[in-house]
C-alpha atoms as a PDB file:
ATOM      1  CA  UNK A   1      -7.666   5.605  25.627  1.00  0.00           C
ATOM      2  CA  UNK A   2      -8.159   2.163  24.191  1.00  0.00           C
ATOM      3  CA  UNK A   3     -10.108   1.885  20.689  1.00  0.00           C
ATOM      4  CA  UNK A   4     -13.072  -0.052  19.992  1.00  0.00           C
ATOM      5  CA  UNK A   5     -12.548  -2.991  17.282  1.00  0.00           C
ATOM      6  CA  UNK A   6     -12.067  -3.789  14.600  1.00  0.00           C
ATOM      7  CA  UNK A   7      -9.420  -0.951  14.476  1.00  0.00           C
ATOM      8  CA  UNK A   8      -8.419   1.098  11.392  1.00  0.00           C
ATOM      9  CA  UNK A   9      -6.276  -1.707   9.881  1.00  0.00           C
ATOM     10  CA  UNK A  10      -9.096  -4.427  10.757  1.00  0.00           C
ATOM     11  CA  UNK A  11     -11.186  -2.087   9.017  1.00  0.00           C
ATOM     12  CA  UNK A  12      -9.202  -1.666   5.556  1.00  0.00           C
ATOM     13  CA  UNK A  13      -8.627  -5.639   5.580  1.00  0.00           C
ATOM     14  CA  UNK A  14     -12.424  -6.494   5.748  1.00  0.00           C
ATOM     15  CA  UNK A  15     -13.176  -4.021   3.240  1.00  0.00           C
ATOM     16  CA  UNK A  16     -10.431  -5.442   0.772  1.00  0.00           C
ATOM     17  CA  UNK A  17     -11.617  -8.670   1.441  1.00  0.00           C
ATOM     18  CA  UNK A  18     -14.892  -8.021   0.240  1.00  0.00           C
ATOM     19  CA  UNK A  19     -13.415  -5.713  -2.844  1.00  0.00           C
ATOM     20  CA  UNK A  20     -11.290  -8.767  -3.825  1.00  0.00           C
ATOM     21  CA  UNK A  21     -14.274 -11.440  -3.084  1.00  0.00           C
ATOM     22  CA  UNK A  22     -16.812  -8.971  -5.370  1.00  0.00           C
ATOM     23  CA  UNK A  23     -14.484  -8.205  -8.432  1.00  0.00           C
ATOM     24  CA  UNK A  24     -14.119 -11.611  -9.718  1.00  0.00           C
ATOM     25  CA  UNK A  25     -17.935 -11.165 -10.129  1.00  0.00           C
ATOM     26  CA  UNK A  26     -17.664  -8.056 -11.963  1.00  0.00           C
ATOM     27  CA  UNK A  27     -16.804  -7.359 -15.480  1.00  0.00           C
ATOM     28  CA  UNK A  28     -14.805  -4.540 -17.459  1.00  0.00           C
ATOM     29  CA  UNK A  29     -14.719  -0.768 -15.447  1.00  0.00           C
ATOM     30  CA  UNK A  30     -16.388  -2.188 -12.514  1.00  0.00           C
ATOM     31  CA  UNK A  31     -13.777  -5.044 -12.181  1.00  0.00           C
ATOM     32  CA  UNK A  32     -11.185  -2.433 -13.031  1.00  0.00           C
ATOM     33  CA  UNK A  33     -12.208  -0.129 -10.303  1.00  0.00           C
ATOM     34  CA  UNK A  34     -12.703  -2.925  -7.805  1.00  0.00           C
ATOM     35  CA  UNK A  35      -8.979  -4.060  -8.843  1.00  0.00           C
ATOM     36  CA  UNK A  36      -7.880  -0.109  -8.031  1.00  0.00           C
ATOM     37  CA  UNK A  37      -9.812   0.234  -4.479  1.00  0.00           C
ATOM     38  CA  UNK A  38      -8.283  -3.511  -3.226  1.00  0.00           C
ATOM     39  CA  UNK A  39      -4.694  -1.853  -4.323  1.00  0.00           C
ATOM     40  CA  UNK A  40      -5.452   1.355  -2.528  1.00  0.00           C
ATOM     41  CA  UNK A  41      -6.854  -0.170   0.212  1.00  0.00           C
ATOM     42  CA  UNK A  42      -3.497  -2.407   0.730  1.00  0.00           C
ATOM     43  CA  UNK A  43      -1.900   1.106   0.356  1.00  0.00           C
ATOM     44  CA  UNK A  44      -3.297   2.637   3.391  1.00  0.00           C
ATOM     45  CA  UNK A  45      -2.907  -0.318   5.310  1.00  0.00           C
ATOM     46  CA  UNK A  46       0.702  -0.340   4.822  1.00  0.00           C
ATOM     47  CA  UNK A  47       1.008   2.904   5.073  1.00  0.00           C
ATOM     48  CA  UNK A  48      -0.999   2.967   8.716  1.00  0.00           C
ATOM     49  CA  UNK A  49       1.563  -0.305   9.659  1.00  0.00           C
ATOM     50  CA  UNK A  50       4.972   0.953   8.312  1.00  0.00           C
ATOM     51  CA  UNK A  51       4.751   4.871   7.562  1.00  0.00           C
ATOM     52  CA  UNK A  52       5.726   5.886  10.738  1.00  0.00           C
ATOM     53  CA  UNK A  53       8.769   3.865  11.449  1.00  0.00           C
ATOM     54  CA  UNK A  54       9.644   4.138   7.989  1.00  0.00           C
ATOM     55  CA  UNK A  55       9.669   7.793   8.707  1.00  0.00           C
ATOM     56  CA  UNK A  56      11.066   7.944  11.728  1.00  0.00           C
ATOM     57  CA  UNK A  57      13.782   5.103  10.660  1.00  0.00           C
ATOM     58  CA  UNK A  58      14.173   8.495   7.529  1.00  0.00           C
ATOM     59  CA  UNK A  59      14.623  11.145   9.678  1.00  0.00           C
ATOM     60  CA  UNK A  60      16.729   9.618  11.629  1.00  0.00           C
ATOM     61  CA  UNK A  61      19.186   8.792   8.749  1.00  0.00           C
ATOM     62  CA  UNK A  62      19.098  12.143   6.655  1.00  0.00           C
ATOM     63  CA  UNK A  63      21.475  13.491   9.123  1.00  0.00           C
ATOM     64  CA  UNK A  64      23.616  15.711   6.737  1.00  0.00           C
ATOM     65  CA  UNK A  65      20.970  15.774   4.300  1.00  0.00           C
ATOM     66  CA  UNK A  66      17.210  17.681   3.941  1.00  0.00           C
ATOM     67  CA  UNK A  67      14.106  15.538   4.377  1.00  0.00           C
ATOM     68  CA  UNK A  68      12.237  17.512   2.009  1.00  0.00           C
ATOM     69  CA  UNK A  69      13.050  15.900  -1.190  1.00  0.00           C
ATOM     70  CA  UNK A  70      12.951  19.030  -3.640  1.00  0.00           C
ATOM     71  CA  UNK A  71      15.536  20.925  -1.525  1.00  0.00           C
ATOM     72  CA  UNK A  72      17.836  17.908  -1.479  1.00  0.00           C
ATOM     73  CA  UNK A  73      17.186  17.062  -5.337  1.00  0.00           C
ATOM     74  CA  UNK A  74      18.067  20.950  -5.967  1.00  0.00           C
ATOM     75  CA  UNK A  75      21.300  20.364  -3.808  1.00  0.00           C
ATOM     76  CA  UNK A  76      22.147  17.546  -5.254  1.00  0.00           C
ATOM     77  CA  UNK A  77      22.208  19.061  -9.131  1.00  0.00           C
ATOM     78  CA  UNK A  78      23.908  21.838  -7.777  1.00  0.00           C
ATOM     79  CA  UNK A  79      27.145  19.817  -6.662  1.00  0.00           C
ATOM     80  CA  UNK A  80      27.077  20.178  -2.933  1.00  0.00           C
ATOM     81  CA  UNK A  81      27.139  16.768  -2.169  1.00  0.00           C
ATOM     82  CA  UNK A  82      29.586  15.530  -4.568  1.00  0.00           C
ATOM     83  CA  UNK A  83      31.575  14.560  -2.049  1.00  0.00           C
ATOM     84  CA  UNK A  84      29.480  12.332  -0.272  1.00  0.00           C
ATOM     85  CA  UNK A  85      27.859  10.517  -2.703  1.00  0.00           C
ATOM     86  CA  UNK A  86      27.809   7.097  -1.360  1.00  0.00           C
ATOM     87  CA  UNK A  87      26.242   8.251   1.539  1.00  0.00           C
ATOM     88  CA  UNK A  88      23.279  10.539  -0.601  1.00  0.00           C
ATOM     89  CA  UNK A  89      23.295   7.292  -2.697  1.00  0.00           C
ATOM     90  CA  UNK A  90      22.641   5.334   0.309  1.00  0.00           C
ATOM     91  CA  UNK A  91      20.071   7.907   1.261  1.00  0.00           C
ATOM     92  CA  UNK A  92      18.131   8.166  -1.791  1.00  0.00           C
ATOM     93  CA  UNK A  93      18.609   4.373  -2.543  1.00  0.00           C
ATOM     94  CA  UNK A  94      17.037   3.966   1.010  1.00  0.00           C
ATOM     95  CA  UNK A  95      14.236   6.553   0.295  1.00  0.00           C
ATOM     96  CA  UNK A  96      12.954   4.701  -3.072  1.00  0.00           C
ATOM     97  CA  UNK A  97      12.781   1.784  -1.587  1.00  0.00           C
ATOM     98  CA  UNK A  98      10.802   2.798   1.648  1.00  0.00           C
ATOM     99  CA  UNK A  99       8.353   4.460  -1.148  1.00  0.00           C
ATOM    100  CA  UNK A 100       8.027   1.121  -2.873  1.00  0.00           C
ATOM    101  CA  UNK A 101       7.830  -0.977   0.138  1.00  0.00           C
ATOM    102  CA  UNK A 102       4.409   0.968   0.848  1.00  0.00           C
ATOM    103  CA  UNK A 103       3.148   1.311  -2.543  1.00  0.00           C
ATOM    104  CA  UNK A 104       4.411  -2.302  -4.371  1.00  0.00           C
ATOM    105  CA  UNK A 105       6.485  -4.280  -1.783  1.00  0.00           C
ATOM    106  CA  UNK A 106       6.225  -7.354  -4.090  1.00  0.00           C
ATOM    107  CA  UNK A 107       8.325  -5.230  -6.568  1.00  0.00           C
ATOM    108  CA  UNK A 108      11.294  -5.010  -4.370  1.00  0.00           C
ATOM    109  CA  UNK A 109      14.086  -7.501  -4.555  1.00  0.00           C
ATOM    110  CA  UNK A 110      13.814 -10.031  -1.213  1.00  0.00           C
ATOM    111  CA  UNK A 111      16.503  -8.246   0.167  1.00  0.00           C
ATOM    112  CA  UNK A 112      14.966  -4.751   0.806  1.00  0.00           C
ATOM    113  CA  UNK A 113      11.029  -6.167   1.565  1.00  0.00           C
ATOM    114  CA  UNK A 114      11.083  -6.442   5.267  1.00  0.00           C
ATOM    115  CA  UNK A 115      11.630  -3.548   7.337  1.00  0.00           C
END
């Protein structure tokens, strides 16, 4: 079934437009808080965009190792993948940098901020 517009992401960029256009009108906590709604709203708006082909694009290269990061951070201490550390490098490398491309994409190096 189509959606009525604006859509979700239509949504969260008008409302961080207005955030942004409001906080340089706006002084100490208020400015602070507008400053930390505009970031979270650029959050979810990534997050709605990339998340699930950042996930998917995840999934499909854990392969050998767990998703959940916990079980694959205790398997890692414990030695198990010794052996294949370039590719849990690769893996982990590739996990951080999905994380950061959703949370502070102007923090990766050019290299690693398209998808």
């Amino acid at each position: 079934m189509q959606r009525d517009q604006p859509d979700v992401i239509e949504i969260l960029r008008t409302v961080k437009e207005f955030v942004d256009e409001i906080t340089e009108q706006l002084g100490g906590q208020e400015r602070y808080h507008a400053m930390c709604a505009s970031y979270l709203l650029a959050i979810a708006e990534r997050e709605l965009i990339l998340g699930p082909t950042l996930d998917a694009n995840e999934h499909n290269a854990a392969g050998a190792f767990p998703d959940d990061v916990a079980e694959l951070s205790a398997r890692i201490r414990s030695g198990e993948f010794d052996s294949q550390w370039d590719g849990v490098f690769a893996f982990v490398l590739d996990h951080v940098i999905h994380k950061v491309r959703i949370s502070k994409p102007e923090h990766l190096h050019p290299l690693h901020q398209t998808a």
